[in-house]
N, C-alpha and C. Protein backbone atom coordinates (compact mmCIF):
# COMPACT_ATOMS: atom_id res chain seq x y z
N UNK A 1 22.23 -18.81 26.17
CA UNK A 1 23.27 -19.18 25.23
C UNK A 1 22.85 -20.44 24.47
N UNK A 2 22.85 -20.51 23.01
CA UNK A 2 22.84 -21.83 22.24
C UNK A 2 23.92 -22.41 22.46
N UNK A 3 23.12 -23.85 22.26
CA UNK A 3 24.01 -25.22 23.04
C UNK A 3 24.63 -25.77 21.77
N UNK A 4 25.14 -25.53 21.35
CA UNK A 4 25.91 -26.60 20.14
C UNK A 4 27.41 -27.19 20.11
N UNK A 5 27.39 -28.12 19.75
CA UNK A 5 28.83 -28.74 19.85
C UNK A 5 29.92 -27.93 19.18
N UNK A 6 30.98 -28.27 19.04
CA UNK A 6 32.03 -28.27 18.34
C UNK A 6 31.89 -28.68 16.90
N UNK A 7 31.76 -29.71 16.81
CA UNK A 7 31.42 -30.34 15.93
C UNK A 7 30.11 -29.33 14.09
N UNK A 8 29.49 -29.05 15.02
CA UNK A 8 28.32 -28.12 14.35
C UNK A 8 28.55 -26.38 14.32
N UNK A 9 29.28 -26.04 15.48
CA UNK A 9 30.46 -25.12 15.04
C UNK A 9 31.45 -25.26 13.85
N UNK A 10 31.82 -26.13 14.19
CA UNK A 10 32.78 -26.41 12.69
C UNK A 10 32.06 -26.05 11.57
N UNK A 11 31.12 -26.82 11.40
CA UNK A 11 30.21 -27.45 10.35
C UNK A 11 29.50 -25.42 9.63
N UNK A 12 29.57 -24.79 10.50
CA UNK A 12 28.96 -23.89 10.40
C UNK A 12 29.87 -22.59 9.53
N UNK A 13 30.93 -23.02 10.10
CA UNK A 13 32.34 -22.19 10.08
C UNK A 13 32.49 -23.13 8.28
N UNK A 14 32.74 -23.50 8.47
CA UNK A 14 33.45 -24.49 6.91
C UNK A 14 32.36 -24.59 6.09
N UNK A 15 31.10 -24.55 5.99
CA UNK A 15 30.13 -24.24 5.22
C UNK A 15 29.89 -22.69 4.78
N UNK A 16 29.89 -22.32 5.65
CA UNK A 16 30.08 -20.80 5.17
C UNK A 16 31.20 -20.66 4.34
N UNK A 17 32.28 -21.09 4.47
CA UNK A 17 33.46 -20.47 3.83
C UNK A 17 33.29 -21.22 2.23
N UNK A 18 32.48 -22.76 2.11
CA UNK A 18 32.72 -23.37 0.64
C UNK A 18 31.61 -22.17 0.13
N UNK A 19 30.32 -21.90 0.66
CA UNK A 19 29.31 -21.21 0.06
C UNK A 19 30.08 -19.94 -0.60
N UNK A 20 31.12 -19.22 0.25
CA UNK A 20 31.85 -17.95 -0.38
C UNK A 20 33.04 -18.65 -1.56
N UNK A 21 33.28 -19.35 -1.66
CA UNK A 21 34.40 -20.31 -2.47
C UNK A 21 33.35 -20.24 -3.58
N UNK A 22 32.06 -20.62 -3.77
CA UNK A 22 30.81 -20.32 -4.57
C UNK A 22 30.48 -19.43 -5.47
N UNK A 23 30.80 -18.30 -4.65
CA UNK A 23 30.18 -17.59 -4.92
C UNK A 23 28.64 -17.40 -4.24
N UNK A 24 27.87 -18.24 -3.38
CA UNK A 24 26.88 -18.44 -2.71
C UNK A 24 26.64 -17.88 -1.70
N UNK A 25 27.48 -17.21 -1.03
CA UNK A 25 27.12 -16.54 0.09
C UNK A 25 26.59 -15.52 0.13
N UNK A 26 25.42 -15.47 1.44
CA UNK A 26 24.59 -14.55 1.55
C UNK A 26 25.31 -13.51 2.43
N UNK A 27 26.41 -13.84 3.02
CA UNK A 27 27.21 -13.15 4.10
C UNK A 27 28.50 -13.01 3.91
N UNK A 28 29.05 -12.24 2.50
CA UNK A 28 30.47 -12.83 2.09
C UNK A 28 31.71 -11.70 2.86
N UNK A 29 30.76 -11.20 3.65
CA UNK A 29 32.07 -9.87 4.29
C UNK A 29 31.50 -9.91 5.98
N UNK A 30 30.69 -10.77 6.18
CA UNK A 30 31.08 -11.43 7.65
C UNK A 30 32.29 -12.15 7.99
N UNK A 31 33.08 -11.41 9.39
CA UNK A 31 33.12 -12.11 9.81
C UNK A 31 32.70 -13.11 10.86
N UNK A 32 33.75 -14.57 11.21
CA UNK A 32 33.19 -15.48 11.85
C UNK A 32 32.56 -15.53 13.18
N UNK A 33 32.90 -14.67 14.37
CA UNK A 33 32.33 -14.15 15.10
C UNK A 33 31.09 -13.64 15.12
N UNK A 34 30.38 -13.08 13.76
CA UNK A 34 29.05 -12.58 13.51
C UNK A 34 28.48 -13.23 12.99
N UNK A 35 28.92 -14.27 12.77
CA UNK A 35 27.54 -15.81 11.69
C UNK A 35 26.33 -15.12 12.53
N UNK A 36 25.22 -14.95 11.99
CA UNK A 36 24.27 -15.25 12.96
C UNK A 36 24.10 -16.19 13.66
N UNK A 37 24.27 -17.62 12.82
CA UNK A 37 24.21 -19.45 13.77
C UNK A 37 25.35 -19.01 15.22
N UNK A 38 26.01 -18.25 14.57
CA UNK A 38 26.89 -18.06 15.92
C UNK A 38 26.89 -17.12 17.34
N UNK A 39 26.03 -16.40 16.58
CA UNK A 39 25.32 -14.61 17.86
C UNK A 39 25.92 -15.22 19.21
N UNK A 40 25.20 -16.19 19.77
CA UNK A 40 25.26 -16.50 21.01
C UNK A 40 25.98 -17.41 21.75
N UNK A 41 27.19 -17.68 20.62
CA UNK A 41 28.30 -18.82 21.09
C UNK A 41 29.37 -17.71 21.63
N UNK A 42 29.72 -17.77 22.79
CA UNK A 42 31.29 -17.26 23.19
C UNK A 42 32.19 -16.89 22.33
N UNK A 43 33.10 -16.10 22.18
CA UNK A 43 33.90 -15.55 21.28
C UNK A 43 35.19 -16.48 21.51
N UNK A 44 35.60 -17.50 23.27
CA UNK A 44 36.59 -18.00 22.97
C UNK A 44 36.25 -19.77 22.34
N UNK A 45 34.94 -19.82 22.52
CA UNK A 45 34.81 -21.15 21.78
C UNK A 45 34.64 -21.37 20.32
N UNK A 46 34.16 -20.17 19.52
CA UNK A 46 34.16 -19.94 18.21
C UNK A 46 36.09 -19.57 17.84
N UNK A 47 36.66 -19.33 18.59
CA UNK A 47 38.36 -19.23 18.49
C UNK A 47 39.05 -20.35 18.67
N UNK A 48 38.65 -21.25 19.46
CA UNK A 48 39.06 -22.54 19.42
C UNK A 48 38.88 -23.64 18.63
N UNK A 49 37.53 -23.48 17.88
CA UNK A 49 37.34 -24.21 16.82
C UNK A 49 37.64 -23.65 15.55
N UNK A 50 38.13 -22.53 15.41
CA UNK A 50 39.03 -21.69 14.11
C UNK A 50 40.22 -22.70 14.45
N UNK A 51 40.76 -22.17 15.80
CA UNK A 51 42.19 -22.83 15.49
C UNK A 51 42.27 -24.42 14.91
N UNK A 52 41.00 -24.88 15.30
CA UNK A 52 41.25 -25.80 15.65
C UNK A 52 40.60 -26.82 13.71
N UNK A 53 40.30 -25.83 13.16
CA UNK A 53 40.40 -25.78 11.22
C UNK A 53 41.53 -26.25 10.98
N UNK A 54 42.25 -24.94 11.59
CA UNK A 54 43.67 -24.16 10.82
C UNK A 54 44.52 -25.21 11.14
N UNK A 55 44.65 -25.97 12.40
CA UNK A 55 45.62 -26.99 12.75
C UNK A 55 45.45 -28.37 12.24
N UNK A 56 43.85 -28.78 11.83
CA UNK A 56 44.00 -29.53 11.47
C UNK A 56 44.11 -29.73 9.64
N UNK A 57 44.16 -28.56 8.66
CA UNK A 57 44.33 -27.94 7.55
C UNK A 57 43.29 -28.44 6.69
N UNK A 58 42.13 -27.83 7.39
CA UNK A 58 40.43 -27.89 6.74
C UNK A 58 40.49 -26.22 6.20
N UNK A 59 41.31 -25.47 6.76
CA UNK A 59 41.46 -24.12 6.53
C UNK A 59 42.51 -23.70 5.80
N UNK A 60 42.95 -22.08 5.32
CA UNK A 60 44.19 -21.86 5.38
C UNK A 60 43.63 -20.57 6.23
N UNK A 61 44.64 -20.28 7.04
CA UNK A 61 44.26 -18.85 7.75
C UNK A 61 45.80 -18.62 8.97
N UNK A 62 45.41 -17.73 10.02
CA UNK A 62 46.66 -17.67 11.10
C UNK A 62 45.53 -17.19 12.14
N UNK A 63 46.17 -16.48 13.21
CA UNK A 63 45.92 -16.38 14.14
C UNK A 63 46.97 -14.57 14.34
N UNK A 64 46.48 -13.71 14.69
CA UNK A 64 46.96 -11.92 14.98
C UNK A 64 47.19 -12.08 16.11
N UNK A 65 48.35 -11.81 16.90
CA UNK A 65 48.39 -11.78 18.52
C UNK A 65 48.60 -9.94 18.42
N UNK A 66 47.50 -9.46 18.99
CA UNK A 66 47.65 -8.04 19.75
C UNK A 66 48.51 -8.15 21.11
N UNK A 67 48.09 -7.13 21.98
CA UNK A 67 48.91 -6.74 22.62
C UNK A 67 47.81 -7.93 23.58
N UNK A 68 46.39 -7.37 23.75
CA UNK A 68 45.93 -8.67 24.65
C UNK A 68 44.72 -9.89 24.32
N UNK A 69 44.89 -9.75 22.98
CA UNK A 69 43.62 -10.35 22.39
C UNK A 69 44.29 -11.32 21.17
N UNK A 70 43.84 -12.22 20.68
CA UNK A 70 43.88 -12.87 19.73
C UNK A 70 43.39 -12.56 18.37
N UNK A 71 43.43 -12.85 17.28
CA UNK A 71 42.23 -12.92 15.99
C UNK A 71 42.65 -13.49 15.39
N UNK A 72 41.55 -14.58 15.28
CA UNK A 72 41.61 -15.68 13.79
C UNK A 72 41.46 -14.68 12.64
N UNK A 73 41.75 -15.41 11.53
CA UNK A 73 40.91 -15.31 10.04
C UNK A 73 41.15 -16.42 9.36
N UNK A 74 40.78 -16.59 8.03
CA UNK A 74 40.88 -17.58 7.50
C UNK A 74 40.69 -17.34 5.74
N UNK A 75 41.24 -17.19 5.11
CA UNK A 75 41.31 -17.18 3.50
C UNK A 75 40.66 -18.18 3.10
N UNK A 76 40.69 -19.39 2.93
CA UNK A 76 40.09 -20.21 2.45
C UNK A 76 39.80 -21.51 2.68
N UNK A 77 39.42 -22.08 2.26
CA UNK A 77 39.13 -23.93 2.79
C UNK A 77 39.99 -24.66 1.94
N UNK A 78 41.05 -25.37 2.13
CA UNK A 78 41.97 -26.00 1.74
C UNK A 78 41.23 -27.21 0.76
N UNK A 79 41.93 -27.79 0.27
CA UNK A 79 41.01 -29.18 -0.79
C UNK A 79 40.63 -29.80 0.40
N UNK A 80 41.21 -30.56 1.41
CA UNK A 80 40.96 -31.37 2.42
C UNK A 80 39.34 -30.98 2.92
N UNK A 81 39.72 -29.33 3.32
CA UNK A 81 38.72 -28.90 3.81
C UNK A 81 36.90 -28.95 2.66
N UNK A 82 37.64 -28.57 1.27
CA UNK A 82 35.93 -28.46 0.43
C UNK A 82 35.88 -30.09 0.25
N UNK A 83 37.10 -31.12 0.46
CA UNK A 83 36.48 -33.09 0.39
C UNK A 83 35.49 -32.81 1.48
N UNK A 84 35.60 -32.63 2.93
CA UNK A 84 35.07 -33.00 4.11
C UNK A 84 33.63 -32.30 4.03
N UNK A 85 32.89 -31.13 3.24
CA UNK A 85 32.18 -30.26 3.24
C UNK A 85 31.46 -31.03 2.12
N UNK A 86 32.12 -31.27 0.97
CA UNK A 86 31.03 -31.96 0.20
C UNK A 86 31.04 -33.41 0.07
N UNK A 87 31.27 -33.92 1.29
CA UNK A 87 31.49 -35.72 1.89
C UNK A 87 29.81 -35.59 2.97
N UNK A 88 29.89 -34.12 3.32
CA UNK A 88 28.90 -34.40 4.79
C UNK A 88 27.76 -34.54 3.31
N UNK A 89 28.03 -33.79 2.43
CA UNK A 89 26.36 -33.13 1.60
C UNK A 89 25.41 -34.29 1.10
């Protein structure tokens, strides 16, 4: 399993989404679960750092409760979210 923070999860998750805001993306009908940067991260730690966009409103998106599973998505990167993305650049 790749070792990466939270932090670079994020970074991975919210970069992808300004690149599709772009028009730049090489992956614009992935979803976040399939980043490649992501193949080998857990499905509930890549869900925790969605929520964890959406709560802090770097995102706009929700959360699907099935019967036993969860699913993020996410529409877009809020202004907050494309300041913080082109603050790191």
């Amino acid at each position: 399993m790749t070792d990466l923070t939270n932090d670079i999860i994020r970074d991975i998750i919210l970069g992808e989404f300004y690149k599709r805001s772009q028009g730049k993306s090489e992956i614009p009908k992935i979803h976040m679960y399939n980043f490649p940067q992501l193949k080998e991260i857990e499905n509930e730690v890549i869900f925790q750092n969605i929520k964890y966009l959406i709560n802090e409103g770097l995102v706009r998106g929700g959360i699907d409760q099935d019967e036993n599973q969860s699913f993020p998505w996410i529409t877009r990167l809020t202004s907050l979210g494309i300041k913080f993305v082109e603050d790191k650049k």
